[in-house]
C-alpha atoms as a PDB file:
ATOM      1  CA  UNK A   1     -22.978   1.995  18.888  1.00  0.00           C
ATOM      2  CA  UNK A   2     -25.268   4.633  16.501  1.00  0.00           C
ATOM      3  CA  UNK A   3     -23.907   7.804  16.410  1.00  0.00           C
ATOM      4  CA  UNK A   4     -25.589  10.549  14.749  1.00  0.00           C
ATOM      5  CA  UNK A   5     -23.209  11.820  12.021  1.00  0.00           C
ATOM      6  CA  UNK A   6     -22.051   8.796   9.931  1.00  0.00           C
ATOM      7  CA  UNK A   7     -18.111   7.078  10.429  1.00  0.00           C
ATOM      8  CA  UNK A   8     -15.713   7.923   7.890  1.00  0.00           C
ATOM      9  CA  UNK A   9     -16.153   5.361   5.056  1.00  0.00           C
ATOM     10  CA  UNK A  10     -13.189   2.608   5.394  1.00  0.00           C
ATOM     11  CA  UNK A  11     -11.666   3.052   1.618  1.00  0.00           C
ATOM     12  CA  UNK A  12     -11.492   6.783   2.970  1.00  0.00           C
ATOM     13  CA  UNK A  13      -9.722   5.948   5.714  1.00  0.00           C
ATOM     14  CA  UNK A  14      -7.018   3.961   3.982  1.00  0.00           C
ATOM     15  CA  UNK A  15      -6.936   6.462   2.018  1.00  0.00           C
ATOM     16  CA  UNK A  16      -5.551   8.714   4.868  1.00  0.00           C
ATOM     17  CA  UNK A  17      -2.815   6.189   5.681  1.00  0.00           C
ATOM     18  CA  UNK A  18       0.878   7.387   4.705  1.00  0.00           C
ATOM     19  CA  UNK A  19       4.240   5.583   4.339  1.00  0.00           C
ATOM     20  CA  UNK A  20       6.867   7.582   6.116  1.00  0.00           C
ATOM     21  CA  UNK A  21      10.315   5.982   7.360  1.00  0.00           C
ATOM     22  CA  UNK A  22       9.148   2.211   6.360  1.00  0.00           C
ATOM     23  CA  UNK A  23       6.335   2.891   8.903  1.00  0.00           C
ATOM     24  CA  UNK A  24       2.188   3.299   8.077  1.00  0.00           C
ATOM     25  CA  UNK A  25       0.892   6.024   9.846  1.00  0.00           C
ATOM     26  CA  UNK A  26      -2.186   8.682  10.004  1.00  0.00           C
ATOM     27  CA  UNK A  27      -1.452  12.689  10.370  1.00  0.00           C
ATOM     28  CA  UNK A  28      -3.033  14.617  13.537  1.00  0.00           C
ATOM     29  CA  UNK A  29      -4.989  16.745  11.448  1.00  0.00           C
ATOM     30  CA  UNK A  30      -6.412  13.613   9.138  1.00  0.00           C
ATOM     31  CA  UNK A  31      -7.625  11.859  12.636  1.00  0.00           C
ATOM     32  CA  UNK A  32      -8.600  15.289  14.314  1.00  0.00           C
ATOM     33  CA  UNK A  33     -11.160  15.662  11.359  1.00  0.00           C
ATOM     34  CA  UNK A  34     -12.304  12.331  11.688  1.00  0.00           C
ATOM     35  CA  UNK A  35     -12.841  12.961  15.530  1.00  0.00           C
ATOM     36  CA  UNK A  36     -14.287  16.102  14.513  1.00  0.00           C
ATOM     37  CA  UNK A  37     -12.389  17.829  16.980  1.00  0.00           C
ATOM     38  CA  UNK A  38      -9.663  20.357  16.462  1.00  0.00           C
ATOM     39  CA  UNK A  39      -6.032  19.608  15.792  1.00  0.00           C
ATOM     40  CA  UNK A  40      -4.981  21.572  18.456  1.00  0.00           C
ATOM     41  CA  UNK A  41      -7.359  19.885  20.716  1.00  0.00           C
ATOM     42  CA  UNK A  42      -6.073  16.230  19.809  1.00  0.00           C
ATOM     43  CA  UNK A  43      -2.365  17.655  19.863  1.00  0.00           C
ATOM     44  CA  UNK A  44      -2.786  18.955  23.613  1.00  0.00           C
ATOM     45  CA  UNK A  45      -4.685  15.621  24.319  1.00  0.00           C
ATOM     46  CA  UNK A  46      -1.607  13.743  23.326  1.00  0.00           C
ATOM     47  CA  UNK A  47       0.671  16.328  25.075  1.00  0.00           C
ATOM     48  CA  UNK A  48      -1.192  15.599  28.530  1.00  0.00           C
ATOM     49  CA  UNK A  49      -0.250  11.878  28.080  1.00  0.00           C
ATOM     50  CA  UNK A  50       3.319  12.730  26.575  1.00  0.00           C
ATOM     51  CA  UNK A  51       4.469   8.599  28.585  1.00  0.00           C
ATOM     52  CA  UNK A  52       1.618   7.344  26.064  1.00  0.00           C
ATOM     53  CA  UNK A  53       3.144   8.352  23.059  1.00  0.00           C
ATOM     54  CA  UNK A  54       6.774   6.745  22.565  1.00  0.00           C
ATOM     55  CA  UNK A  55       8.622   7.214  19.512  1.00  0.00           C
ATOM     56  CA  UNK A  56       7.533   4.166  17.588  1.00  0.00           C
ATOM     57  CA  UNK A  57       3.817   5.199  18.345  1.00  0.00           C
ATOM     58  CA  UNK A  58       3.635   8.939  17.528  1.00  0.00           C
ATOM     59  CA  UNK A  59       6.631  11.135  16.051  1.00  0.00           C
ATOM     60  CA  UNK A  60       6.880  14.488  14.037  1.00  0.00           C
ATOM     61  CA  UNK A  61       7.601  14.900  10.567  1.00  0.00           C
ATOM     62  CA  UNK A  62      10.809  16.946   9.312  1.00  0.00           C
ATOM     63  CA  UNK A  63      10.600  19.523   7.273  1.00  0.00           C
ATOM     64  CA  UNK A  64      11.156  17.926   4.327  1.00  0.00           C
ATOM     65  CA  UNK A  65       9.087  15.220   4.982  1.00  0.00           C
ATOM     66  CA  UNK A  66       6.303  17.810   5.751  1.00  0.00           C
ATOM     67  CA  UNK A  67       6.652  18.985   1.911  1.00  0.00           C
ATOM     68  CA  UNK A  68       6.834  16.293   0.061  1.00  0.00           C
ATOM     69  CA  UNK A  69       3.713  15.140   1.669  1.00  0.00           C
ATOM     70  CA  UNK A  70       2.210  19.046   1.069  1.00  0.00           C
ATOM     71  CA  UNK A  71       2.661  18.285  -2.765  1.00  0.00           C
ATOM     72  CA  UNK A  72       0.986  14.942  -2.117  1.00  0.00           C
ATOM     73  CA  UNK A  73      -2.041  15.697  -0.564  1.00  0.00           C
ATOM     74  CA  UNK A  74      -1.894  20.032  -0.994  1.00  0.00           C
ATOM     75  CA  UNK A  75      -2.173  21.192   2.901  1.00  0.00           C
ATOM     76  CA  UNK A  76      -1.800  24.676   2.813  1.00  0.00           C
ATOM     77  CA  UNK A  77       1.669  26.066   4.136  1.00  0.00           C
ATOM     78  CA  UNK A  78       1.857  28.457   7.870  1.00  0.00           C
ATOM     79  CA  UNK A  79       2.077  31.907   6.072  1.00  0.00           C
ATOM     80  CA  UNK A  80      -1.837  31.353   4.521  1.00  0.00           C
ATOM     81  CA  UNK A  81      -3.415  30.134   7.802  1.00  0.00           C
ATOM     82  CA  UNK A  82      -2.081  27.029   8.158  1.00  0.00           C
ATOM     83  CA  UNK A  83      -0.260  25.100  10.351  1.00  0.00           C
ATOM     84  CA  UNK A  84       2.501  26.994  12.532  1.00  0.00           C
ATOM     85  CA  UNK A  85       3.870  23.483  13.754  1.00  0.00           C
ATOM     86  CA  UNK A  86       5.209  20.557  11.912  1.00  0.00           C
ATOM     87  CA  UNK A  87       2.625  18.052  12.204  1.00  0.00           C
ATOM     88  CA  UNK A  88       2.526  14.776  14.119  1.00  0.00           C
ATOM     89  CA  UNK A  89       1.885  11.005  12.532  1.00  0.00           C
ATOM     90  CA  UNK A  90       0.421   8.378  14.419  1.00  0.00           C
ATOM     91  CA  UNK A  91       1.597   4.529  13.563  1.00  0.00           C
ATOM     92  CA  UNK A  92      -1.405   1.892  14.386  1.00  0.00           C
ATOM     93  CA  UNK A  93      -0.257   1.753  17.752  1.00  0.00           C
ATOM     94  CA  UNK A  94      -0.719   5.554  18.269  1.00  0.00           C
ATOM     95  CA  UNK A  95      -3.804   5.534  17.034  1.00  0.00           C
ATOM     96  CA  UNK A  96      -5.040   2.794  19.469  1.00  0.00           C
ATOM     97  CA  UNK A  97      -3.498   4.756  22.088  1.00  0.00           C
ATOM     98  CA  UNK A  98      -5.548   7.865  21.417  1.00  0.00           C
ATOM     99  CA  UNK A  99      -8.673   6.081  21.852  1.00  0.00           C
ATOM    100  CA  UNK A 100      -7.637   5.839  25.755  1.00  0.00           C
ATOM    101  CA  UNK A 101      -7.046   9.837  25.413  1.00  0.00           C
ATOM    102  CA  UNK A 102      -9.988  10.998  23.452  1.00  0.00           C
ATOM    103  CA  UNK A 103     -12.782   9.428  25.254  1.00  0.00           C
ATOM    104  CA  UNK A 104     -16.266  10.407  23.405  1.00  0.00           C
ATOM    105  CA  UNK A 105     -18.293   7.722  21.782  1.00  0.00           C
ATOM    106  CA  UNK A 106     -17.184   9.240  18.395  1.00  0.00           C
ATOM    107  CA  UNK A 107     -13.373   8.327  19.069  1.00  0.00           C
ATOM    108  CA  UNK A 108     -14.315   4.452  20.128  1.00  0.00           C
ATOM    109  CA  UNK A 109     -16.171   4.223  16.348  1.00  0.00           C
ATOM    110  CA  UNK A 110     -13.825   6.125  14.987  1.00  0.00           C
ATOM    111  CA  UNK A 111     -10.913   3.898  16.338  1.00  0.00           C
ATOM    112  CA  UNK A 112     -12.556   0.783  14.962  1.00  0.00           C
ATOM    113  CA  UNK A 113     -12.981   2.131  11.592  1.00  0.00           C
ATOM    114  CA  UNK A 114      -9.864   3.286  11.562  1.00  0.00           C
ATOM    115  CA  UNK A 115      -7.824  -0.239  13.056  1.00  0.00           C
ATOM    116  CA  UNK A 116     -10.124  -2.158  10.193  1.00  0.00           C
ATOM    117  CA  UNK A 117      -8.262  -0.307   7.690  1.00  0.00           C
ATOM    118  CA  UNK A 118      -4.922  -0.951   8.978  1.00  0.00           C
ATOM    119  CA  UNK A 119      -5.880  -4.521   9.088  1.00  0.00           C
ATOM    120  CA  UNK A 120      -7.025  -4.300   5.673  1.00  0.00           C
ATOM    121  CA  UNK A 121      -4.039  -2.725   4.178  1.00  0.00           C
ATOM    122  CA  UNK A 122      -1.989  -5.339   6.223  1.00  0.00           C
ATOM    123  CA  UNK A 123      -3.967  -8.280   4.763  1.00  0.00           C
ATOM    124  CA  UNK A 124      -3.416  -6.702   1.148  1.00  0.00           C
ATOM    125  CA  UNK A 125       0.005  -6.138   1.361  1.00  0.00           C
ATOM    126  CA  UNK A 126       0.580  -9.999   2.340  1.00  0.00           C
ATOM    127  CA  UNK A 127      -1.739 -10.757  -0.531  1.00  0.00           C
ATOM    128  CA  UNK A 128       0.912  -8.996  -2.654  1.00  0.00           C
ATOM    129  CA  UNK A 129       3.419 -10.556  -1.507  1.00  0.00           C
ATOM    130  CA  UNK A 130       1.917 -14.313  -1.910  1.00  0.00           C
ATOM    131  CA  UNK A 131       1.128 -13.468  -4.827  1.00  0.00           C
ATOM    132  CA  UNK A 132       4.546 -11.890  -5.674  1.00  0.00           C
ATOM    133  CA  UNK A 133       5.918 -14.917  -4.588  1.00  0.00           C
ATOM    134  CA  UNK A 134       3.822 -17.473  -6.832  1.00  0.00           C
ATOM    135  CA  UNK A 135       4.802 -15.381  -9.858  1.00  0.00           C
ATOM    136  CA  UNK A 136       8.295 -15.514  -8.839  1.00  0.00           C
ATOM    137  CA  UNK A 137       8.440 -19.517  -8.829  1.00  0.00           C
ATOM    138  CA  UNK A 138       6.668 -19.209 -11.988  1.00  0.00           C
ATOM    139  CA  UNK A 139       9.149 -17.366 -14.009  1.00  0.00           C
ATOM    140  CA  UNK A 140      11.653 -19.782 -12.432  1.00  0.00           C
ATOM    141  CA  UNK A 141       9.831 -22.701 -13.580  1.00  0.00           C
ATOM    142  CA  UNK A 142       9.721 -21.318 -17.351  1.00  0.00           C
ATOM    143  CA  UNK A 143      12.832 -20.048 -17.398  1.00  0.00           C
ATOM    144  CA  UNK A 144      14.114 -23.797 -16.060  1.00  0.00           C
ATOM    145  CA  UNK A 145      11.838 -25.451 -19.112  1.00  0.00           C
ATOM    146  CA  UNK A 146      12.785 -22.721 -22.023  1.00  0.00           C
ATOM    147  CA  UNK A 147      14.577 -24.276 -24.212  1.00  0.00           C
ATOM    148  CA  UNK A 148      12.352 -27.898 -23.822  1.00  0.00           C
ATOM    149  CA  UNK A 149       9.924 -25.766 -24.435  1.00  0.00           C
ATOM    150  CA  UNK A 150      11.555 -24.101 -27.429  1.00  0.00           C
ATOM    151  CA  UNK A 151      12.574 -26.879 -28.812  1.00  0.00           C
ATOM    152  CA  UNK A 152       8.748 -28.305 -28.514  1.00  0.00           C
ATOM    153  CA  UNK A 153       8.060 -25.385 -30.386  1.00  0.00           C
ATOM    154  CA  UNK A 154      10.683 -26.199 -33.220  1.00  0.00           C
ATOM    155  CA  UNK A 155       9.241 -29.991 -33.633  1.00  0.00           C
ATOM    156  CA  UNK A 156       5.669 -28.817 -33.921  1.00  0.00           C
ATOM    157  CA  UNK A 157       6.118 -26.437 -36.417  1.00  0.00           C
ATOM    158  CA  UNK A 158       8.273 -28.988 -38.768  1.00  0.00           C
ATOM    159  CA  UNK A 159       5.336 -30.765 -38.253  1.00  0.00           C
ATOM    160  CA  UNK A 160       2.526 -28.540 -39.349  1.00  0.00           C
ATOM    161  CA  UNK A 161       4.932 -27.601 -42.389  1.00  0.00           C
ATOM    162  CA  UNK A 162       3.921 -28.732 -45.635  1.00  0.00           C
ATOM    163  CA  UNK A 163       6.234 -31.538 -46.984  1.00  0.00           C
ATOM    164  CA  UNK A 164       9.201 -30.152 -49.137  1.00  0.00           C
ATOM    165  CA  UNK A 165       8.642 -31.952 -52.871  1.00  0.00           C
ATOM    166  CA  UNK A 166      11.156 -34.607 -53.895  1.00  0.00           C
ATOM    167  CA  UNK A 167      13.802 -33.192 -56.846  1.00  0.00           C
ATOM    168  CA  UNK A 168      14.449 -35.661 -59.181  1.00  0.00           C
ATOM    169  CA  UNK A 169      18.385 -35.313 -60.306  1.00  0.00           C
ATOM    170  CA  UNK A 170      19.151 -34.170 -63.676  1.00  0.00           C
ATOM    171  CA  UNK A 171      21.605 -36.762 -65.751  1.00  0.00           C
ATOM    172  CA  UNK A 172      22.007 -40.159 -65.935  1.00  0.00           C
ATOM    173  CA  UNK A 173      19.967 -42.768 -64.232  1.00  0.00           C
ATOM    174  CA  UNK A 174      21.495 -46.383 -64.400  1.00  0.00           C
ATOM    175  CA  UNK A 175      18.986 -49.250 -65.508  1.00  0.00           C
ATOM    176  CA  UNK A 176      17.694 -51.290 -62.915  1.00  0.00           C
END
């Protein structure tokens, strides 16, 4: 599939990937621009196929959830020409969904790049947690050997220490 305008980078893409109630998920105006179509557009796509979209595939952000993501990646607020709505996230599955709502060749590439990054972060995050893991039964392992190991330590330091000279006593020494 060649498409004339170039696919979104894949570190890009992950880079558009939020955390928001324990779930990974993509904001409608972050995929509209990858699309290259207009949020409004992709928004009354979705709202055509409302039975596509249940809860754990699409939802919309509160308020407050809106702003704290504002300050984290500076969208501009309603009053300065921004959005009027708050905006919709998309988990993995939403995202796979759209591709049977948005149907131009640029949506299908899109949609691949975009499931390769969820993969990816999915594969990292296990990664992390191996390796979490290993580190975990490491520190047990010392911990369980400390004070072998101190006393290991101790020995091989007396060791290296230069010999203490013999005192002789001061007084009388019987005759032998």
């Amino acid at each position: 599939m060649k498409l004339p305008n170039p696919i979104t980078p894949q570190l890009e893409v992950e880079s558009l990937i939020y955390l928001v109630r324990g779930h990974r998920v993509m904001l409608d105006s972050d995929l509209a621009r990858l699309y290259e179509v207009e949020t409004k557009a992709l928004n009354r796509a979705v709202k055509r196929n409302e039975n596509r979209f249940p809860q754990d595939f699409m939802f919309r952000l509160t308020a407050e959830e809106t702003s704290f993501l504002r300050c984290q990646i500076g969208t501009s607020r309603g009053a300065h020409g921004g959005r009027r709505y708050l905006p919709l996230v998309f988990t993995e599955q939403g995202v796979a969904m759209l591709s049977g709502v948005l149907t131009s060749e640029r949506a299908a590439c899109v949609n691949v790049a975009i499931m390769r990054a969820f993969v990816r972060l999915r594969q990292l995050i296990s990664m992390n947690t191996e390796l979490a893991a290993k580190l975990a039964e490491l520190e047990r392992r010392i911990e369980k050997h400390d004070g072998s190991i101190g006393s290991l330590f101790r020995a091989i330091r007396q060791m290296m220490a230069p010999p203490q000279p013999k005192q002789l006593k001061i007084g009388f020494r019987p005759n032998p």
